[in-house]
Protein backbone atom coordinates (compact mmCIF):
# COMPACT_ATOMS: atom_id res chain seq x y z
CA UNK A 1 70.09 122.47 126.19
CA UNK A 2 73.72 120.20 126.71
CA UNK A 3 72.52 118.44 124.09
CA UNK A 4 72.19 121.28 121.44
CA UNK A 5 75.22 122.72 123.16
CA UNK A 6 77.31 119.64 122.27
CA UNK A 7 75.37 119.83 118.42
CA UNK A 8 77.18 123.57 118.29
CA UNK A 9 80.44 122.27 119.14
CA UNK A 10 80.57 119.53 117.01
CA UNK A 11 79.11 121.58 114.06
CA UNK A 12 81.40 124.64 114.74
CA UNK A 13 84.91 122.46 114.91
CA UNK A 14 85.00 121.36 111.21
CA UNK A 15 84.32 124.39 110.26
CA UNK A 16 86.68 126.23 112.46
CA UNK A 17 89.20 123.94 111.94
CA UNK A 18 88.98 122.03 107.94
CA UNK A 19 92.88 121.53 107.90
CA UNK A 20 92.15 118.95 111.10
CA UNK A 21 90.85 116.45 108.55
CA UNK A 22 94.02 114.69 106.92
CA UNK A 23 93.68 112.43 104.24
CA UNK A 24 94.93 108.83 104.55
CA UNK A 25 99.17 108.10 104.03
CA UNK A 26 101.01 104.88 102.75
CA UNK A 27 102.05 103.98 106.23
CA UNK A 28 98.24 103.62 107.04
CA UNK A 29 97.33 101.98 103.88
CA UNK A 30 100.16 99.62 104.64
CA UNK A 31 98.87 98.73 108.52
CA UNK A 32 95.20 98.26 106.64
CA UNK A 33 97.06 95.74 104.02
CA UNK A 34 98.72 93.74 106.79
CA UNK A 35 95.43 92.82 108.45
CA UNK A 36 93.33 92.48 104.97
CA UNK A 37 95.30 91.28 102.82
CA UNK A 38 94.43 87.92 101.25
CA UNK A 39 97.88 86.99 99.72
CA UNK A 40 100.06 88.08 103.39
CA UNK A 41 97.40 87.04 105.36
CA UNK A 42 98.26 83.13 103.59
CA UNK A 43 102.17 83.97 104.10
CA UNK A 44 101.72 84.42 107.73
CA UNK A 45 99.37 81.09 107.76
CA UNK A 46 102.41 79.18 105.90
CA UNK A 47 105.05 80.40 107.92
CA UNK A 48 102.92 79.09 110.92
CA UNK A 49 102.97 75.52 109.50
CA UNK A 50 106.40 75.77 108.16
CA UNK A 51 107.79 75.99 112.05
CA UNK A 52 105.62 72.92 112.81
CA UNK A 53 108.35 70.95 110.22
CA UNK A 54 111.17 71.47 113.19
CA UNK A 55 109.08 69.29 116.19
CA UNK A 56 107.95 67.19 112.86
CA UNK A 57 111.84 66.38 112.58
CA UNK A 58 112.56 66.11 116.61
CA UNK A 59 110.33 63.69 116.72
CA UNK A 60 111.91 60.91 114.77
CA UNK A 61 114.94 60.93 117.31
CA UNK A 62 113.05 61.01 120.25
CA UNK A 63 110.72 57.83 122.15
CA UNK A 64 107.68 56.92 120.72
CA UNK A 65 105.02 55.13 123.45
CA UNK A 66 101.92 53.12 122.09
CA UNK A 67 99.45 51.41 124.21
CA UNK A 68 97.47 48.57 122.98
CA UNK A 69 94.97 46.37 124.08
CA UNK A 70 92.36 43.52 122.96
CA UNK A 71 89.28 41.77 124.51
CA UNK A 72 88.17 38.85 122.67
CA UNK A 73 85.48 36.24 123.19
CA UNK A 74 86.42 32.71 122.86
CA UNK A 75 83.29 30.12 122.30
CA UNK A 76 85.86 26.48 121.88
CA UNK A 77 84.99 22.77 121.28
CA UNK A 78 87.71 20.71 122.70
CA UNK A 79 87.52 16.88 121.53
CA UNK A 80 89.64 14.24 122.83
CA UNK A 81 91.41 11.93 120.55
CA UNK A 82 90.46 8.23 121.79
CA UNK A 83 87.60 9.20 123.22
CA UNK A 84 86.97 11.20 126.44
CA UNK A 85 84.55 13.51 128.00
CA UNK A 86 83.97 16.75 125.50
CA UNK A 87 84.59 20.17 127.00
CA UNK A 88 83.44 23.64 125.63
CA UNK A 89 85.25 26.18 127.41
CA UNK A 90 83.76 29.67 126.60
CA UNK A 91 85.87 32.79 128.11
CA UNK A 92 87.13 36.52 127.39
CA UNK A 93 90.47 36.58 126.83
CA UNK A 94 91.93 40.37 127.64
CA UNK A 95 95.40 41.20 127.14
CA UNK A 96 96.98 45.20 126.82
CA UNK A 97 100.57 46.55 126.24
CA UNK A 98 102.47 49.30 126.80
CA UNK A 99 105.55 49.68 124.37
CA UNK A 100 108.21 52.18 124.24
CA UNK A 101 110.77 51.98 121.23
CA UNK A 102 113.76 54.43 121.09
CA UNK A 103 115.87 54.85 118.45
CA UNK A 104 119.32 54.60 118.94
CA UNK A 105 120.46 54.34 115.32
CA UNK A 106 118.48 55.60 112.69
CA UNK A 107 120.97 58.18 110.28
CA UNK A 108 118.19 58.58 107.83
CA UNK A 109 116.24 60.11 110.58
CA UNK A 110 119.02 62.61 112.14
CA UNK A 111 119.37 63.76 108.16
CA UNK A 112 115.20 64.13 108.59
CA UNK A 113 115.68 66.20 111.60
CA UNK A 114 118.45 68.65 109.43
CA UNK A 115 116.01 68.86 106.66
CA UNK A 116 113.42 70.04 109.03
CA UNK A 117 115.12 72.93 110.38
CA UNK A 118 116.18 73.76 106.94
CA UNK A 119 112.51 73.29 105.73
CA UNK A 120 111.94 76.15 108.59
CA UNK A 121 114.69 78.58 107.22
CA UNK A 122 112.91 78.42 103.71
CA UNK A 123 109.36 79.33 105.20
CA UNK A 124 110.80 82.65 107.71
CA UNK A 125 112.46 83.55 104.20
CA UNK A 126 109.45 82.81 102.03
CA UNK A 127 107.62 84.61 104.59
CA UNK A 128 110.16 87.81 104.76
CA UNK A 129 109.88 88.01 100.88
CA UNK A 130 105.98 87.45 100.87
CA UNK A 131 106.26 91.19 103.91
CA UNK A 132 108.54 93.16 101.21
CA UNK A 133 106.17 92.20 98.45
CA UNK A 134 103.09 93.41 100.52
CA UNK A 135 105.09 96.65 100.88
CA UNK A 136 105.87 97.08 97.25
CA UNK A 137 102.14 95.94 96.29
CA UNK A 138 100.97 98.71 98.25
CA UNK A 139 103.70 101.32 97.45
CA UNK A 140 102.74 100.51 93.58
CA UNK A 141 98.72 100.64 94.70
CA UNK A 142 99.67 103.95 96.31
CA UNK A 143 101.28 105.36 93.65
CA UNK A 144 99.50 104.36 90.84
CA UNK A 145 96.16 105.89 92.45
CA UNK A 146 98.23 109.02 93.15
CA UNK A 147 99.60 109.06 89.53
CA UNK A 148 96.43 108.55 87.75
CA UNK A 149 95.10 111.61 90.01
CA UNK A 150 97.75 113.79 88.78
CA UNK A 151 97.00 112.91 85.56
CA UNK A 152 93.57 113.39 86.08
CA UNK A 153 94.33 117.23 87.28
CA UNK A 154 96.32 117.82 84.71
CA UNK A 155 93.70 117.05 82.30
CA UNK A 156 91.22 119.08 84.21
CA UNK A 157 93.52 122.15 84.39
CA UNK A 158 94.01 121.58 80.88
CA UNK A 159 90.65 121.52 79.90
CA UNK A 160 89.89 124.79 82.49
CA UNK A 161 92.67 126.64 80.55
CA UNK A 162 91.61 125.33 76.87
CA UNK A 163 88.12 126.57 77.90
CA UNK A 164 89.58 129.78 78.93
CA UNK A 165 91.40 130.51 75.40
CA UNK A 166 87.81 129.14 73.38
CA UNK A 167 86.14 132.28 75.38
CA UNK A 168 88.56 134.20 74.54
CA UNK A 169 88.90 133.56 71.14
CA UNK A 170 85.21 133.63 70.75
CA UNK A 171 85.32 136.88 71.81
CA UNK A 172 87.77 137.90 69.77
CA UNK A 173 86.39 136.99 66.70
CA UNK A 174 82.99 138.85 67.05
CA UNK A 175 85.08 141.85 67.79
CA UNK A 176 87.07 140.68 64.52
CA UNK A 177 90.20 141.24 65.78
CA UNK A 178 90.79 136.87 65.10
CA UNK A 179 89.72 134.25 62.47
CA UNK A 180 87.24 131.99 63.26
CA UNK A 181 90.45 129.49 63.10
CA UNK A 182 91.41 130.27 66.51
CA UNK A 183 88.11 129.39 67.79
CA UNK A 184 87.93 125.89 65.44
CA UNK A 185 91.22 124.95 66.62
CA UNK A 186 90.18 126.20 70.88
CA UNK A 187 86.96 124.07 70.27
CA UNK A 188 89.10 121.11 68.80
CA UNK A 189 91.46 120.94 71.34
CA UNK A 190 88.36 121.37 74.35
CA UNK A 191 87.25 118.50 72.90
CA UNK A 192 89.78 115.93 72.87
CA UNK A 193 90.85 117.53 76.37
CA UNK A 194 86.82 116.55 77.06
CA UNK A 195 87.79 113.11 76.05
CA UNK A 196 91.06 112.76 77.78
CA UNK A 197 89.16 113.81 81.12
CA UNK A 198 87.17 110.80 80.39
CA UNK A 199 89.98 108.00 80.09
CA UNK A 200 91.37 109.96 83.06
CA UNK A 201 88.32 109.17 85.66
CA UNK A 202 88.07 105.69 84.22
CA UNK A 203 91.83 104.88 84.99
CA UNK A 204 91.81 106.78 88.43
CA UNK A 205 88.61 103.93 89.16
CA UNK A 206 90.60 101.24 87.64
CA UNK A 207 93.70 101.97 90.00
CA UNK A 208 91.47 102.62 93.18
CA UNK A 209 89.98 99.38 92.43
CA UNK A 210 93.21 97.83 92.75
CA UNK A 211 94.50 99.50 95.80
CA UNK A 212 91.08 98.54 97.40
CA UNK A 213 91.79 94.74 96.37
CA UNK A 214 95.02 94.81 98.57
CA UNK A 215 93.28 96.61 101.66
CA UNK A 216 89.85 95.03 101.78
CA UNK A 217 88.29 98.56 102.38
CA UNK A 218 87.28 101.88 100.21
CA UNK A 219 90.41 103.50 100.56
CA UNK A 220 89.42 106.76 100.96
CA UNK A 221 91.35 110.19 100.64
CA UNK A 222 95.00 109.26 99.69
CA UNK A 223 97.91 112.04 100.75
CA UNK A 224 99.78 113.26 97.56
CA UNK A 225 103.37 114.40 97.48
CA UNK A 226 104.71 117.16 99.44
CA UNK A 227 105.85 119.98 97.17
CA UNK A 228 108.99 120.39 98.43
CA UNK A 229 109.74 116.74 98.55
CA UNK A 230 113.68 115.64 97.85
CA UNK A 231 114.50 112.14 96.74
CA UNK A 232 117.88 111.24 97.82
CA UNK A 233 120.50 108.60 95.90
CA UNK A 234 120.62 105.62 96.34
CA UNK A 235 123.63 104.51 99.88
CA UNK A 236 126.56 103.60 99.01
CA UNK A 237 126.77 104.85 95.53
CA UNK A 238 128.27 101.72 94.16
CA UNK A 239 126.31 99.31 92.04
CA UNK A 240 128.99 96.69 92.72
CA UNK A 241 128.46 96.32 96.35
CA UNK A 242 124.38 96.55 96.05
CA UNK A 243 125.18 93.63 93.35
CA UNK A 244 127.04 91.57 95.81
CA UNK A 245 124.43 92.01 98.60
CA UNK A 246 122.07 90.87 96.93
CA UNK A 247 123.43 87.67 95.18
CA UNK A 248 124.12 86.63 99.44
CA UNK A 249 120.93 88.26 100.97
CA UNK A 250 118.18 88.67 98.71
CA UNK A 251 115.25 86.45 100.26
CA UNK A 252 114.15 84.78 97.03
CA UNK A 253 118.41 83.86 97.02
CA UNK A 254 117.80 82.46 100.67
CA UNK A 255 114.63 80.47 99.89
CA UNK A 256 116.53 78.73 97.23
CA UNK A 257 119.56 77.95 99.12
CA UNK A 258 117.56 76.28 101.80
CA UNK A 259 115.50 74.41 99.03
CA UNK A 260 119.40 73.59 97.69
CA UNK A 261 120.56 72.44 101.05
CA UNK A 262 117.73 70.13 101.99
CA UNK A 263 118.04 68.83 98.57
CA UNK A 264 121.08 67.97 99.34
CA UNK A 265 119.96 66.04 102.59
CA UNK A 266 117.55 64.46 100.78
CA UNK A 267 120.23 62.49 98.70
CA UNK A 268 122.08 61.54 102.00
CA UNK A 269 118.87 60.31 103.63
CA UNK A 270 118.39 57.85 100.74
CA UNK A 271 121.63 56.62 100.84
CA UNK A 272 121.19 56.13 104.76
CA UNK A 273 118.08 53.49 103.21
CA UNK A 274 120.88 50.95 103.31
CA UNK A 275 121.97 51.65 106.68
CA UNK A 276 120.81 49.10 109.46
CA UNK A 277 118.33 50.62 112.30
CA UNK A 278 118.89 50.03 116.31
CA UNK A 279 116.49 50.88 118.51
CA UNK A 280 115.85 50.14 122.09
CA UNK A 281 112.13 48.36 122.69
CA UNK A 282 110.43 47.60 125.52
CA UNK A 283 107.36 46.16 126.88
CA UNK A 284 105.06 45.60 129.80
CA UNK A 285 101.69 44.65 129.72
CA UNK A 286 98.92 42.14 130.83
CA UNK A 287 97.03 39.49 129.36
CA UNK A 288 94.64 36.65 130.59
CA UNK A 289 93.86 33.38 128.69
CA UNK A 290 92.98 30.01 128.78
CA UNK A 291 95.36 27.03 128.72
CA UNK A 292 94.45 23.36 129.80
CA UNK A 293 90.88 23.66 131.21
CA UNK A 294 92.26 26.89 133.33
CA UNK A 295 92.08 30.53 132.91
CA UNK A 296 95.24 32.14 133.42
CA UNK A 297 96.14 35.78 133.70
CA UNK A 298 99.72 36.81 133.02
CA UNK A 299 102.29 39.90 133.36
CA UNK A 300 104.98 40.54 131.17
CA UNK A 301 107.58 43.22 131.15
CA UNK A 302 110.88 42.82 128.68
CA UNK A 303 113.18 45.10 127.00
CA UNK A 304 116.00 44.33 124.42
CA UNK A 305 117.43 45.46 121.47
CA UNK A 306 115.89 45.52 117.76
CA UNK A 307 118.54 45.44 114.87
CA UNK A 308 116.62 45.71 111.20
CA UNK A 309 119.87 45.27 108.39
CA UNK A 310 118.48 45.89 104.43
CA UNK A 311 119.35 43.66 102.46
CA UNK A 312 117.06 44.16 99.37
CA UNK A 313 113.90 46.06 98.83
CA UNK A 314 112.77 45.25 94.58
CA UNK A 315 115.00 48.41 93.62
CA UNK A 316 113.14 50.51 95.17
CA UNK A 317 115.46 52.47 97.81
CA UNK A 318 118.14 52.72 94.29
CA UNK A 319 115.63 54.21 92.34
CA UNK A 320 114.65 56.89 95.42
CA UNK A 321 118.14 57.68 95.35
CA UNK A 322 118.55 58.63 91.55
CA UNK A 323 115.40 60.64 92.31
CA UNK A 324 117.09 62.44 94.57
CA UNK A 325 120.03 63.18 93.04
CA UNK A 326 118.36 64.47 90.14
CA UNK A 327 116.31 66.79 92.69
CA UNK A 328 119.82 68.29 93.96
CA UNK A 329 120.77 69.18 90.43
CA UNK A 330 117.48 71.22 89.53
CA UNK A 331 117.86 72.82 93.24
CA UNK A 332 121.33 74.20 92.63
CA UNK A 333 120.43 75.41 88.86
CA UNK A 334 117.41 77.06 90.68
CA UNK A 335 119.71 78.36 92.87
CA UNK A 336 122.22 79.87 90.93
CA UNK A 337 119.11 81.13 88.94
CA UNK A 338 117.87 83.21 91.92
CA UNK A 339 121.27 84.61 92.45
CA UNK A 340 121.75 85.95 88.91
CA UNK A 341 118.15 87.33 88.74
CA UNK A 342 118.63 88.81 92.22
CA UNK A 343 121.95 90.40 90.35
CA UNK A 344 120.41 91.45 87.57
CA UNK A 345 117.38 93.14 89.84
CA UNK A 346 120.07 95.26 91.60
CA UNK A 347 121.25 96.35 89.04
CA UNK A 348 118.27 97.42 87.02
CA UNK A 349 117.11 99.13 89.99
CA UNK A 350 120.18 100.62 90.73
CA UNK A 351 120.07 102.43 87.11
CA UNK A 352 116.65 103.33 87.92
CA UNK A 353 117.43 105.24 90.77
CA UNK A 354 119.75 107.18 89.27
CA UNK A 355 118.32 107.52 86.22
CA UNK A 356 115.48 108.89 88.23
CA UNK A 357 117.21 111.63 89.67
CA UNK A 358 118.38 112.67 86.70
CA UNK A 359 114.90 112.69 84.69
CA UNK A 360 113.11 114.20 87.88
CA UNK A 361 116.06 116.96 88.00
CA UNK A 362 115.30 117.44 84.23
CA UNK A 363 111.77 117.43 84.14
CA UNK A 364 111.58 120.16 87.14
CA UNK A 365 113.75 122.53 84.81
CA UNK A 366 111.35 121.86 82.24
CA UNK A 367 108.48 122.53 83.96
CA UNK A 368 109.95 125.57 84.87
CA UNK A 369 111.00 126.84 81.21
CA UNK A 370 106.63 125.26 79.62
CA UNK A 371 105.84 127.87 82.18
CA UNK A 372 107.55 130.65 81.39
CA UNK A 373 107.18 129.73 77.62
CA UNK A 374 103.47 130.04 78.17
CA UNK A 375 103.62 132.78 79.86
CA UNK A 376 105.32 134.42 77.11
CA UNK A 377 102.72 133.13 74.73
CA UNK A 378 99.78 134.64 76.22
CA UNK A 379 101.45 138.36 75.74
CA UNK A 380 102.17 137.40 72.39
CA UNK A 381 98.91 136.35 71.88
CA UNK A 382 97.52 139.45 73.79
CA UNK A 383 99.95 141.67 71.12
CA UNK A 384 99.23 140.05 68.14
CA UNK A 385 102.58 138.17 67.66
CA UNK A 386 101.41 134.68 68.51
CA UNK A 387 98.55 133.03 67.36
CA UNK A 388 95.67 130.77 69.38
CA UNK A 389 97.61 127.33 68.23
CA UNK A 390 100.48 128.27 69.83
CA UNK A 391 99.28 129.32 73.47
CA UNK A 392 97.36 126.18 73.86
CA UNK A 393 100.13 124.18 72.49
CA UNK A 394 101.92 125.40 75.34
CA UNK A 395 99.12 125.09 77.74
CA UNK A 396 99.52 121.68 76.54
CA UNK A 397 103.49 121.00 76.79
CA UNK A 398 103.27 122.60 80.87
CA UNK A 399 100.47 119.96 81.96
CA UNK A 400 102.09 117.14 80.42
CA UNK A 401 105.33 118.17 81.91
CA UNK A 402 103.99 118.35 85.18
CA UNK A 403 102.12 114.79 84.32
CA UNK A 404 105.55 113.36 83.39
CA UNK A 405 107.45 114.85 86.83
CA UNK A 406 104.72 113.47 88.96
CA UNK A 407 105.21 109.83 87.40
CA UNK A 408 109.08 109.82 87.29
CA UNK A 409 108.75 111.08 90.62
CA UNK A 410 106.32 108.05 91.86
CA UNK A 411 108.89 105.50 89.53
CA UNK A 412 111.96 106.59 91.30
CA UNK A 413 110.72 106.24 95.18
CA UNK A 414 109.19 102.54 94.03
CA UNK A 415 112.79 101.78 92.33
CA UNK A 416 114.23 102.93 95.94
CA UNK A 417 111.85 100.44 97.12
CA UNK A 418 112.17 97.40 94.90
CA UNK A 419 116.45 97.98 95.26
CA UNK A 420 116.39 97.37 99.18
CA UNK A 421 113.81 94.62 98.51
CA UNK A 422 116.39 93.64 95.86
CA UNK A 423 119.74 93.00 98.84
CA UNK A 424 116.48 91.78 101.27
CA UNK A 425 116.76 94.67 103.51
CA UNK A 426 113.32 96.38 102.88
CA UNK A 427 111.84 97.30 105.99
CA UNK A 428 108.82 99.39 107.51
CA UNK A 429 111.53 102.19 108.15
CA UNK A 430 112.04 102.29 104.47
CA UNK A 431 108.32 102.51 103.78
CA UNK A 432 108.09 105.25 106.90
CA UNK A 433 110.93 107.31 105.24
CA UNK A 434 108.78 107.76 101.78
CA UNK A 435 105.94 108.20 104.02
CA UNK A 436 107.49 111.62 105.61
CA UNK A 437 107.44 112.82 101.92
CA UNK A 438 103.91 112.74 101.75
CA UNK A 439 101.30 115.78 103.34
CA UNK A 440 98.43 114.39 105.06
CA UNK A 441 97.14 117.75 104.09
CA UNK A 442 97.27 117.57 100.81
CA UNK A 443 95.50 115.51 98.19
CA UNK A 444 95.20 115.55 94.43
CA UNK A 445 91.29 114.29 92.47
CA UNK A 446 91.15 110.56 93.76
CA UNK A 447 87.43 109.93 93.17
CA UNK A 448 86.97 109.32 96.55
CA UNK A 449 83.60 110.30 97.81
């Protein structure tokens, strides 16, 4: 009896409640992304190794200890010279060291240690880029799965009201009050609207496909656009400054800057080749071996200091240098490269911001006046003073309006997106503020089953 009590319950809620099941939003799709997605899931394992370059370079300044040891067997033939008894001594000679060398001048090796903690700068800025990119490979996922369900509805209602006029203009030809014209012309357009319902589901597939490639898992119900939602300019309203920002803090500026600098080093630590070495060695250790018919163990200890002066190495350490120089020269040009394309990104997605606005503004009017307009057709058709072409021509201009406001609307929040990415300041608050413009509640045909 609890058991078919607890079968009621469970049966009953759904269907009391339907609104409590709420389709999956971009800030969910996003958490999914940062746990399954191949290409982050690599970032995160390269900025791991990346910090490992920082002990790498502390290393080379600090002691290094080595123990050693040998046992060897010694099988002799000793033979006196003017005659004399023979001896064959046969013994294990043992020895072991400890050693403990210190640098106390090495330059090349404090210019190491610099590059290393450089080398770690570039991967927590490779690694920043590689989270915004994750965030606008999902927003553009997202969108394009919402877009290509819009479009898909659009068709659909197209189709729905292009059926609609065929009945009606069937009908009004038997009753011979239209030419069978109309219904050519209904049938015509119901069947490229047939078609175009077709390409529609095939796209929506393509584009969940994609979005599934990024999460690892069906995606499920995606939440569409809130009707009401307001996309706000871009802060502060001046290209100029969102150009200078990002020339100093775009990441993909900051991961060739750090390449720059350590290029840099790298030309000072071949010229430090020619620099003589001092370290600080020392040794202890134990040995036992055999020395005029006795075996003889002995303990050592000794420390000192090692001086190691260049003087030439075949051209080698001249040639490394040239290299090297010629490596700082590409790394500034791919430097100043990043800047200017970090400038030019700003700027192209500060126009398409704006430009946004203005075609979303636009295209809301227009939706506005296809609707009316086809409202006005249908009494005209009803009176006699429009014909069948012209109502489902602007059946036709409403749902590609509202096809057109949905994808400028999608466009614009991802250019809001790719502009912050732009000055490096993309951020999960960013993603969480387009996320309050979406309704769990509501969804749009995403061939999700």
């Amino acid at each position: 009896m609890f058991k078919l009590s607890r079968l009621l319950v469970a049966t009953a809620i759904p269907a009391l409640f339907p609104a409590l099941t709420f389709a999956a939003d971009l800030a969910q799709i996003y958490r999914q992304a940062q746990d399954n997605d191949p290409q982050f899931i690599a970032a995160r394992a390269t900025l791991e190794a990346g910090q490992e370059k920082a002990p790498q370079g502390l290393s080379g300044l600090l002691p290094n200890i080595s123990l050693s040891g040998a046992t060897t067997w010694n099988d002799n033939e000793i033979k006196p010279h003017g005659g004399g008894a023979m001896s064959n001594p046969r013994f294990n000679s043992n020895s072991y060291q400890l050693t403990l060398a210190q640098p106390l001048f090495r330059w090349q090796n404090w210019i190491a240690y610099d590059q290393a903690k450089l080398q770690v700068v570039q991967a927590e800025a490779s690694f920043e880029q590689a989270r915004q990119d994750l965030i606008l490979r999902v927003a553009q996922a997202y969108f394009d799965v919402l877009n290509a369900g819009e479009n898909l509805q659009a068709v659909q209602a197209n189709k729905a009201a292009i059926a609609q006029q065929l009945e009606l203009a069937k009908k009004s030809f038997e009753v011979g009050t239209a030419t069978i014209t109309d219904t050519h012309e209904a049938q015509a357009r119901y069947d490229l609207a047939s078609a175009q319902e077709i390409a529609a589901e095939s796209d929506l597939e393509v584009k969940r496909r994609a979005l599934q490639a990024i999460v690892g898992t069906e995606p499920g119900v995606l939440a569409a656009l809130r009707k009401e939602a307001e996309l706000s300019p871009p802060q502060p309203a001046d290209m100029a400054q969102w150009v200078s920002a990002a020339e100093k803090d775009s990441y993909s500026v900051q991961v060739q800057r750090a390449l720059a600098d350590i290029a840099e080093r790298e030309v000072d630590k071949q010229r430090a080749g020619h620099y003589p070495t001092v370290d600080l060695v020392a040794n202890q250790g134990h040995s036992k071996s055999y020395f005029g018919g006795n075996l003889i163990d002995t303990d050592f200890k000794n420390a000192g200091i090692q001086i190691s002066i260049p003087l030439f190495q075949g051209g080698g350490q001249v040639s490394r240098q040239r290299e090297a120089a010629a490596n700082r020269t590409a790394a500034q040009a791919g430097f100043e490269a990043a800047r200017r394309g970090a400038a030019l990104a700003a700027r192209q997605y500060y126009l398409g911001v704006a430009n946004g606005l203005a075609q979303v503004k636009a295209l809301k009017a227009a939706l506005v006046s296809s609707q009316s307009a086809l409202a006005s057709n249908k009494l005209g058709y009803e009176v006699g003073v429009r014909i069948n072409i012209d109502v489902l021509n602007a059946e036709n201009q409403v749902y590609n309006t509202r096809r057109d406001l949905a994808r400028a609307t999608f466009d614009t929040l991802l250019a809001q997106l790719r502009l912050k990415a732009a000055v490096g300041a993309l951020g999960e608050e960013d993603l969480l503020r387009v996320n309050s413009l979406l309704d769990p509640r509501r969804d749009v045909p995403t061939g999700a089953r």
